[in-house]
Protein backbone atom coordinates (compact mmCIF):
# COMPACT_ATOMS: atom_id res chain seq x y z
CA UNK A 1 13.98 -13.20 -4.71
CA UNK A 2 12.07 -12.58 -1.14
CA UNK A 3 9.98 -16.23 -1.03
CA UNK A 4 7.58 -17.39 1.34
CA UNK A 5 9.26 -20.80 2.67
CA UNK A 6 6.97 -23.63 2.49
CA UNK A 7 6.87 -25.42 6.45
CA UNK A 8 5.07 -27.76 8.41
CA UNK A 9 1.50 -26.15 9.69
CA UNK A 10 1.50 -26.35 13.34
CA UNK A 11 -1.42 -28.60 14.80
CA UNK A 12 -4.17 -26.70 13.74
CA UNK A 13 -7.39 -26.37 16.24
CA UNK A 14 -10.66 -27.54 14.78
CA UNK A 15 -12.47 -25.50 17.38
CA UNK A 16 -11.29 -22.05 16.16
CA UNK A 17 -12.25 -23.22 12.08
CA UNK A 18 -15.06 -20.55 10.80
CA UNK A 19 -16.56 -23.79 9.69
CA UNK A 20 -16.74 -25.39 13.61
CA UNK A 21 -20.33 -26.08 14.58
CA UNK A 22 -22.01 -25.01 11.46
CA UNK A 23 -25.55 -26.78 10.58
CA UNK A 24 -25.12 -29.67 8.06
CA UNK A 25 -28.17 -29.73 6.26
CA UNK A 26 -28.75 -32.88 3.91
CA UNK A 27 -25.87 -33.04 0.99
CA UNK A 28 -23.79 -29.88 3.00
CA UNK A 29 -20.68 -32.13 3.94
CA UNK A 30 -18.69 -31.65 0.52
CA UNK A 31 -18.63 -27.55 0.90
CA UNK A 32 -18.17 -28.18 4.64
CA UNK A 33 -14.77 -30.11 3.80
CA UNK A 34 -14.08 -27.36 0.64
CA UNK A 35 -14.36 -24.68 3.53
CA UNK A 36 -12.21 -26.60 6.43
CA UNK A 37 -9.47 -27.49 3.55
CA UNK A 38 -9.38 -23.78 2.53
CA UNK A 39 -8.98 -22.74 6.20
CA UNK A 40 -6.09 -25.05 6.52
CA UNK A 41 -4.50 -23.96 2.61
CA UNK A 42 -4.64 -20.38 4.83
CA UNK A 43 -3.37 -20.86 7.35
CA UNK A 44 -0.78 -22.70 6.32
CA UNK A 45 0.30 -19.99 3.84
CA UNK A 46 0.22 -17.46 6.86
CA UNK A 47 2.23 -19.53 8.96
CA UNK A 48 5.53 -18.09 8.15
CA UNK A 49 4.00 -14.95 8.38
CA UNK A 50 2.92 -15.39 11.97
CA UNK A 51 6.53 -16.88 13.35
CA UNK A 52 7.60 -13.54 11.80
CA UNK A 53 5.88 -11.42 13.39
CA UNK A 54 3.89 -13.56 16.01
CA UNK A 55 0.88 -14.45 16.11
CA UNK A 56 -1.32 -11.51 17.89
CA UNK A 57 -0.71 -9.12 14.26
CA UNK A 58 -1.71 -11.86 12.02
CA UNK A 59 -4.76 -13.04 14.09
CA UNK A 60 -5.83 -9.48 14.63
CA UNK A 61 -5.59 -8.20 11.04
CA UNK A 62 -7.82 -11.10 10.00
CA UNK A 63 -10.65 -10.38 12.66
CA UNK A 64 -10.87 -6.86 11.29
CA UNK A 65 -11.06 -8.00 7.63
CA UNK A 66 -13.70 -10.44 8.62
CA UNK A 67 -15.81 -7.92 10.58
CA UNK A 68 -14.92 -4.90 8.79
CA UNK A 69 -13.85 -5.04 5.58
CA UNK A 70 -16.63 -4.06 3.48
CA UNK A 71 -18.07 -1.31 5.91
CA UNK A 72 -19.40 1.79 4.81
CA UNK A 73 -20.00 3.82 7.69
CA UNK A 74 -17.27 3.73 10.72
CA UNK A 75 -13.90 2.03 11.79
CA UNK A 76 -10.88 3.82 10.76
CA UNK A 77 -9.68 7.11 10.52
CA UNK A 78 -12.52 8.63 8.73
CA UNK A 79 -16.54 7.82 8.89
CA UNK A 80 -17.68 7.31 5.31
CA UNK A 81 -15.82 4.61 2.67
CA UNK A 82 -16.74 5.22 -0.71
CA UNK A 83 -14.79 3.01 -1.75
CA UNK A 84 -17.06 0.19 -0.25
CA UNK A 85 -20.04 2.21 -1.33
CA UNK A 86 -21.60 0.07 -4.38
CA UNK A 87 -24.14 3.25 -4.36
CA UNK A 88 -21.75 6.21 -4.64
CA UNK A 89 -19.81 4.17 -7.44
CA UNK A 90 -22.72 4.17 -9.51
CA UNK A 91 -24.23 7.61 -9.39
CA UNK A 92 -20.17 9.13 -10.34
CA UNK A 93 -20.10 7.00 -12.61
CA UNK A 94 -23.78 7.59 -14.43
CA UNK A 95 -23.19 11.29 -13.78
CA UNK A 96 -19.81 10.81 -15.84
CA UNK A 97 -21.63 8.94 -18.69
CA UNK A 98 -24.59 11.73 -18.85
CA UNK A 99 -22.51 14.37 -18.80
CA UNK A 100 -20.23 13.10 -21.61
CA UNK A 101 -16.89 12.87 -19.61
CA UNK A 102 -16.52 9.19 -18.88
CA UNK A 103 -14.72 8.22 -21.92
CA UNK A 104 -12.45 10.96 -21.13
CA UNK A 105 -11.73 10.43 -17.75
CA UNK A 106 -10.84 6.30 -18.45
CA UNK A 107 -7.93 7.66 -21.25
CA UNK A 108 -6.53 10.43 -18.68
CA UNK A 109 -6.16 7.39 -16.07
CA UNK A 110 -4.18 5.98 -18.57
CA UNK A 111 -1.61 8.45 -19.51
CA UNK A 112 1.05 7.74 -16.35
CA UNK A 113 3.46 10.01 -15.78
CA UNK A 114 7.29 9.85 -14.46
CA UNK A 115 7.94 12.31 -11.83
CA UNK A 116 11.50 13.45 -9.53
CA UNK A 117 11.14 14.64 -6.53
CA UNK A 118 14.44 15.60 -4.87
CA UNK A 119 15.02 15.05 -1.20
CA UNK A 120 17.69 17.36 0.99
CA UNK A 121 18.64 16.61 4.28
CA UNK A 122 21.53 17.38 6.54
CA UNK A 123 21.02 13.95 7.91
CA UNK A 124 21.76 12.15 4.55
CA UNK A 125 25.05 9.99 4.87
CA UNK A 126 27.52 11.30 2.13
CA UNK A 127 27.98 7.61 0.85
CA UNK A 128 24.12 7.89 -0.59
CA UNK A 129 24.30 10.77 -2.03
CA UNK A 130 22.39 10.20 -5.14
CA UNK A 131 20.36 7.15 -3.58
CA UNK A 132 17.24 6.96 -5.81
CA UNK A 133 13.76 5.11 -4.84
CA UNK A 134 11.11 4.19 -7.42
CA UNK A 135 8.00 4.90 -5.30
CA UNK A 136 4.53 3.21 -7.27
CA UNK A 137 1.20 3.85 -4.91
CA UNK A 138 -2.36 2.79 -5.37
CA UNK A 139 -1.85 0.38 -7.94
CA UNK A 140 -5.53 -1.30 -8.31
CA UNK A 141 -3.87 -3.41 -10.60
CA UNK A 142 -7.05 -5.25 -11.60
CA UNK A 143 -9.31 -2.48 -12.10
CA UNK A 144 -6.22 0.02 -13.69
CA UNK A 145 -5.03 -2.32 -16.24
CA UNK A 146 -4.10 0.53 -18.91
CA UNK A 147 -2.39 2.96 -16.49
CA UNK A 148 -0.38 -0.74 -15.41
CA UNK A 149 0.43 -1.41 -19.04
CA UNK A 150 1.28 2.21 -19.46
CA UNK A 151 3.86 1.80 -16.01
CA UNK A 152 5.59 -1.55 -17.86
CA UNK A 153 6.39 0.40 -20.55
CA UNK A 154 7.94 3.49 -18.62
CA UNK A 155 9.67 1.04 -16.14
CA UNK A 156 12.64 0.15 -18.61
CA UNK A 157 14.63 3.28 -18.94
CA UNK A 158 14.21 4.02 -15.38
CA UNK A 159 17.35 3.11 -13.09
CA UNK A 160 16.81 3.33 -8.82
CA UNK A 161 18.13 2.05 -6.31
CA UNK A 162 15.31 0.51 -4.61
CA UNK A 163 11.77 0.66 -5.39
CA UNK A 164 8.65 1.04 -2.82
CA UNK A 165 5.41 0.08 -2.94
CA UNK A 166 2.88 2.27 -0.67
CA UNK A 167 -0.41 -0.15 -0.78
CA UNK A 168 -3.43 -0.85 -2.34
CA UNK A 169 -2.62 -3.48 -4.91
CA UNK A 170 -6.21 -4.47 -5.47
CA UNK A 171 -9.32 -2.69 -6.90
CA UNK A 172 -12.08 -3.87 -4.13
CA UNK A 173 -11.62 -3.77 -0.51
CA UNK A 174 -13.16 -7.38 -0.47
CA UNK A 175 -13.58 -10.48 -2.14
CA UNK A 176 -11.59 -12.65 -4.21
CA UNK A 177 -7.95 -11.38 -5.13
CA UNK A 178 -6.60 -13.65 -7.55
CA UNK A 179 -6.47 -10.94 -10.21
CA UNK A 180 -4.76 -8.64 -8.50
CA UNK A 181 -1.74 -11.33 -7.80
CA UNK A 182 -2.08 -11.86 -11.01
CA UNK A 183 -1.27 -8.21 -11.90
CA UNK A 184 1.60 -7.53 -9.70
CA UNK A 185 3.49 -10.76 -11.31
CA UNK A 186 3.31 -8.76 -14.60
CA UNK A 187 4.72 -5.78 -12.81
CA UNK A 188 6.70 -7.10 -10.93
CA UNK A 189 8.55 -8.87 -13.55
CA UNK A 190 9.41 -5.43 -14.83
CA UNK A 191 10.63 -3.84 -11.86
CA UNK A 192 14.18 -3.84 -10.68
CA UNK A 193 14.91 -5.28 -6.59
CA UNK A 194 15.28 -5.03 -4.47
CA UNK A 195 11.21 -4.68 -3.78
CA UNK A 196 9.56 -3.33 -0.62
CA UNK A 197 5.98 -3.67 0.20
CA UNK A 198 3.18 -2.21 2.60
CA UNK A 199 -0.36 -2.61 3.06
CA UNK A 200 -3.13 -0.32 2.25
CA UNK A 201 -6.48 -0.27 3.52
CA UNK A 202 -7.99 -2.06 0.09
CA UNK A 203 -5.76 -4.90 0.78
CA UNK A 204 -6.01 -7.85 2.65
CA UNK A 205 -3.09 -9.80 4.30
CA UNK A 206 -3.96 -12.86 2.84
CA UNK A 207 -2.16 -11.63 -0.26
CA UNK A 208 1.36 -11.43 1.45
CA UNK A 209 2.62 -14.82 0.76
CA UNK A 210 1.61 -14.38 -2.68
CA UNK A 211 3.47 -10.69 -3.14
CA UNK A 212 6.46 -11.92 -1.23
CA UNK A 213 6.66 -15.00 -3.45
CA UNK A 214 6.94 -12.65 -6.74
CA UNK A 215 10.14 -10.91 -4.77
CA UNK A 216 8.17 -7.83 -2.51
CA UNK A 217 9.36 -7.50 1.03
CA UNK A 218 6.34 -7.00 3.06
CA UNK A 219 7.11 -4.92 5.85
CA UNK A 220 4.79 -5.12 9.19
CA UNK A 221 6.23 -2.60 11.26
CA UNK A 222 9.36 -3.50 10.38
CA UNK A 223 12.76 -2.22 8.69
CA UNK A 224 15.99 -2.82 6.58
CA UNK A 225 19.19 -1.54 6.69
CA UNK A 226 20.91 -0.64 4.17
CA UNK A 227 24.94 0.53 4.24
CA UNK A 228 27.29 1.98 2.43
CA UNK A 229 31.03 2.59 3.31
CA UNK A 230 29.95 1.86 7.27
CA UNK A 231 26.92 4.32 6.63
CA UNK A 232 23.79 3.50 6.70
CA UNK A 233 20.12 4.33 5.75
CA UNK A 234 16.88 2.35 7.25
CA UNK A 235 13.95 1.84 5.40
CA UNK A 236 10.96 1.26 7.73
CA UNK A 237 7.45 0.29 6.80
CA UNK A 238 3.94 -0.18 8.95
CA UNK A 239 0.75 -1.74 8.05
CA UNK A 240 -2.31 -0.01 7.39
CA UNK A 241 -2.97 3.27 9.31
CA UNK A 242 -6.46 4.39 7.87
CA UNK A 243 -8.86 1.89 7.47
CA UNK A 244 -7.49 -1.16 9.75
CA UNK A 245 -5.10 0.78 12.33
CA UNK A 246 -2.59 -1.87 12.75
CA UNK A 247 0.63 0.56 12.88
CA UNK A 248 2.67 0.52 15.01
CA UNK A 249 5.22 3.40 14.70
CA UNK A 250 7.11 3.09 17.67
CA UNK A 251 7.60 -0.24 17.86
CA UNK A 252 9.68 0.08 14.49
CA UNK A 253 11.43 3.49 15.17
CA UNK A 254 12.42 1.80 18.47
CA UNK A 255 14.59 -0.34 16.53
CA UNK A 256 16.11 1.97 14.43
CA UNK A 257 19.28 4.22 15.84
CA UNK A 258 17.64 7.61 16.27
CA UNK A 259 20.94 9.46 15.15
CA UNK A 260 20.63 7.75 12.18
CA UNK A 261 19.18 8.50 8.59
CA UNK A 262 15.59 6.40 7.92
CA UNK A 263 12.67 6.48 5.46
CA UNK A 264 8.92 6.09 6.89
CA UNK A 265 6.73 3.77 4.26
CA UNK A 266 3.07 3.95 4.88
CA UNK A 267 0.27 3.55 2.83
CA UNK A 268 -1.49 6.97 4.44
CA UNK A 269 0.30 10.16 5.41
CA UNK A 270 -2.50 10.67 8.05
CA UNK A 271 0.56 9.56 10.75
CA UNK A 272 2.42 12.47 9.87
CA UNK A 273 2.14 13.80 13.49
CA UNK A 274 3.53 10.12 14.60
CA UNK A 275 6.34 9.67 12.27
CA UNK A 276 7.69 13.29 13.13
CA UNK A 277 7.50 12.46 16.74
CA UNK A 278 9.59 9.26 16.10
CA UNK A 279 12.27 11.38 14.01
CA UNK A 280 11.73 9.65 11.06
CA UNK A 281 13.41 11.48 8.72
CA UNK A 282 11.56 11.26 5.81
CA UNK A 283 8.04 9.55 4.51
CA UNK A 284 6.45 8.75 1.66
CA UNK A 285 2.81 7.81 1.40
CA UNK A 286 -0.27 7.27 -0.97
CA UNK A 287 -3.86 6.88 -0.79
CA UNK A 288 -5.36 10.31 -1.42
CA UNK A 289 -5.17 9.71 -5.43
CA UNK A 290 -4.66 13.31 -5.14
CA UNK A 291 -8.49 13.46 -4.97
CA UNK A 292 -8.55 11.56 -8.43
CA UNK A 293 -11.40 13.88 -9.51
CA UNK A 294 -10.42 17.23 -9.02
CA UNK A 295 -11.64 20.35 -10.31
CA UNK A 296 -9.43 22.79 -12.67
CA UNK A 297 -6.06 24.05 -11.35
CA UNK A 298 -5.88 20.30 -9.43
CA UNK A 299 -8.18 20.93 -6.78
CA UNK A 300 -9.15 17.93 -5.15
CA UNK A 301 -13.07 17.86 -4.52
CA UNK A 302 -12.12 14.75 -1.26
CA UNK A 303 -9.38 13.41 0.18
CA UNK A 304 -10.72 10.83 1.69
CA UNK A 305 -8.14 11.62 4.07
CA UNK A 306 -7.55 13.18 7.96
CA UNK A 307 -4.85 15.62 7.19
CA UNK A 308 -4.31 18.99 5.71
CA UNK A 309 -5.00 19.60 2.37
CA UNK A 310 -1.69 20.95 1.68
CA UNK A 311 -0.25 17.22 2.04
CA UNK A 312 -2.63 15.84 0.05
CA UNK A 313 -0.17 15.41 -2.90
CA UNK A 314 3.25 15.85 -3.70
CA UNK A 315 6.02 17.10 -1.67
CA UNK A 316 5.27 18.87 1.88
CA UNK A 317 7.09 19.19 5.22
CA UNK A 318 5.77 18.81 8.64
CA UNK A 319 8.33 20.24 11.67
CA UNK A 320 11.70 18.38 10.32
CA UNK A 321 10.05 15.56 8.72
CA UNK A 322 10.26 15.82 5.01
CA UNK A 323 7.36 13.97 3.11
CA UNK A 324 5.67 13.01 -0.25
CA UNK A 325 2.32 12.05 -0.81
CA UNK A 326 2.09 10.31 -4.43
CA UNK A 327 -1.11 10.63 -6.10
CA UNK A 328 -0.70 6.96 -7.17
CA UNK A 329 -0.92 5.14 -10.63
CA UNK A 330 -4.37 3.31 -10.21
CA UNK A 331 -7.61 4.91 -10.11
CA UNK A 332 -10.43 3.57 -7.06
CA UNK A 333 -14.13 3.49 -7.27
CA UNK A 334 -14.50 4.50 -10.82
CA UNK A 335 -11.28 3.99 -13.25
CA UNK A 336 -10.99 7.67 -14.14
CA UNK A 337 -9.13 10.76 -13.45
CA UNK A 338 -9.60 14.56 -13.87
CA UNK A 339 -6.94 17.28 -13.54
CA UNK A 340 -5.28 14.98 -11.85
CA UNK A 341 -2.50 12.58 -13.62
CA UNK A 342 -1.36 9.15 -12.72
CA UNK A 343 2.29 9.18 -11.78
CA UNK A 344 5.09 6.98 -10.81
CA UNK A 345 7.91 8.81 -8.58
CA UNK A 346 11.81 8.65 -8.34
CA UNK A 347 13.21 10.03 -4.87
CA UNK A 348 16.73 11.29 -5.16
CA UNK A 349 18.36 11.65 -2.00
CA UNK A 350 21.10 14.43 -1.32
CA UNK A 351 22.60 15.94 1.67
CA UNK A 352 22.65 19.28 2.78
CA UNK A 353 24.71 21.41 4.68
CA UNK A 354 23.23 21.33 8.55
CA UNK A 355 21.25 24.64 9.30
């Protein structure tokens, strides 16, 4: 299982606590300590995290999340976030009830499905021929608890070779999160490893050492190898590209062999351009929901997305990089879905004569 080692907290400095130099009015000196011993709980958990990868990523992620995570309006890819509007949520939601289609719309988000999409390339190593990845996107684990159940169940008679996890674990883009590690234990402990992870723009990195202690591999602009019969296959993944921007794509394809085979993670397929420019080979991504709501024939009314429509969902090709866009298993904003299932994925891998 991927832990999070426990070690000692380097000296910590008072003067960069969110609670330095904050007023003390009569009987304020218990939550004062409460805050300052939460700090240290934090960054203590993030330590390992920040030897990883140094400490600029870490330190930077969590200044965003402080100043940005709950915006509506700005930072990011895109200029409006439903997902942090409280507003938006309500009207779809009251518009849903009125019109007689909530009740249906919470069942279809239930009702997961198993999909296979088959990958060709002339790339592919003959040793993994047949190399099969689980792919489960936009979990929301807390606020998709039926379509989660429903994924348990389906997870048992599946067999893969590695399974990847494209973001969004949690339901709100803010706030507390224990639920949502609470959620990913329960899948987790149906899922086969090994487990690798990315972030999505709903998540916050404070839940890494918790994901990694359950056995996920967060990657952070970072890869594995993996080889068979002295071939081999890299698995890359970056950290949020939509909401927070803290990819980095060529830091990780510049540490991958470019005459070799490698899969692109990310939570968004927005960095198509990127990852085809880094000859990635293949990527799989999530966020869209496939537009979640979606009009007859599986037209999505938004995106929420920078990208053409046409790589919204499913299976699509950009110049010679070959990618999937899963319309995830959770739902976001409002737990329903219309003409537009829940899936899980399996990617088989095969090669292909060169063209």
């Amino acid at each position: 299982m991927w832990g999070v080692t426990k070690s000692n907290l380097q000296a910590v400095d008072v003067a960069e606590s969110p609670v330095h130099d904050v007023a003390r009015p009569a009987g304020s000196g218990s939550i004062l300590v409460h805050q300052a011993l939460a700090t240290i709980a934090e960054q203590d958990a993030l330590a390992p995290l920040e030897r990883r990868l140094g400490p600029h990523h870490v330190r930077q992620r969590l200044a965003v999340e402080r100043d940005h995570e709950a915006q509506i309006f700005g930072q990011g890819l895109n200029f409006f976030h439903i997902e942090n509007s409280y507003l938006s949520r309500a009207i779809i939601r009251a518009v849903l009830k009125v019109t007689g289609l909530y009740a249906r719309g919470v069942r279809n988000a239930a009702k997961v499905v198993v999909r296979h999409n088959h990958i060709r390339s002339p790339h592919l190593p003959e040793a993994f021929e047949g190399f099969t990845l689980l792919q489960l996107s936009d979990l929301h684990v807390d606020m998709s608890e039926a379509a989660i159940a429903r994924v348990i169940d389906l997870l048992g008679d599946l067999r893969y070779d590695v399974c990847v996890l494209t973001g969004d674990y949690r339901g709100e883009t803010h706030g507390p999160y224990d639920a949502t590690l609470d959620g990913m234990t329960r899948l987790c402990a149906a899922l086969k490893g090994p487990i690798y992870g990315v972030l999505g723009n709903h998540d916050t990195i404070r839940l890494v050492p918790g994901l990694e202690a359950i056995g996920i591999r967060m990657l952070f602009n970072e890869s594995e190898t993996f080889e068979r019969h002295e071939q081999r296959l890299h698995l890359a993944g970056i950290d949020d590209a939509h909401f927070y921007r803290m990819e980095s794509i060529a830091k990780v394809a510049g540490a991958i062999p470019s005459d070799e085979f490698s899969i692109l993670i990310s939570h968004t397929p927005e960095v198509y351009r990127e990852a085809a420019d880094a000859k990635f080979d293949v990527m799989l991504s999530g966020h869209t929901h496939g537009g979640q709501i979606c009009l007859p024939g599986g037209m999505p009314i938004t995106l929420d997305s920078v990208l053409p429509r046409r790589m919204g969902s499913g299976p699509w090709r950009y110049n010679e990089l070959i990618g999937y866009t899963s319309v995830g298993t959770g739902s976001s904003v409002v737990p329903v879905r219309f003409n537009c299932p829940p899936e899980i994925v399996l990617h088989h891998l095969h090669p292909s004569p060169a063209q």
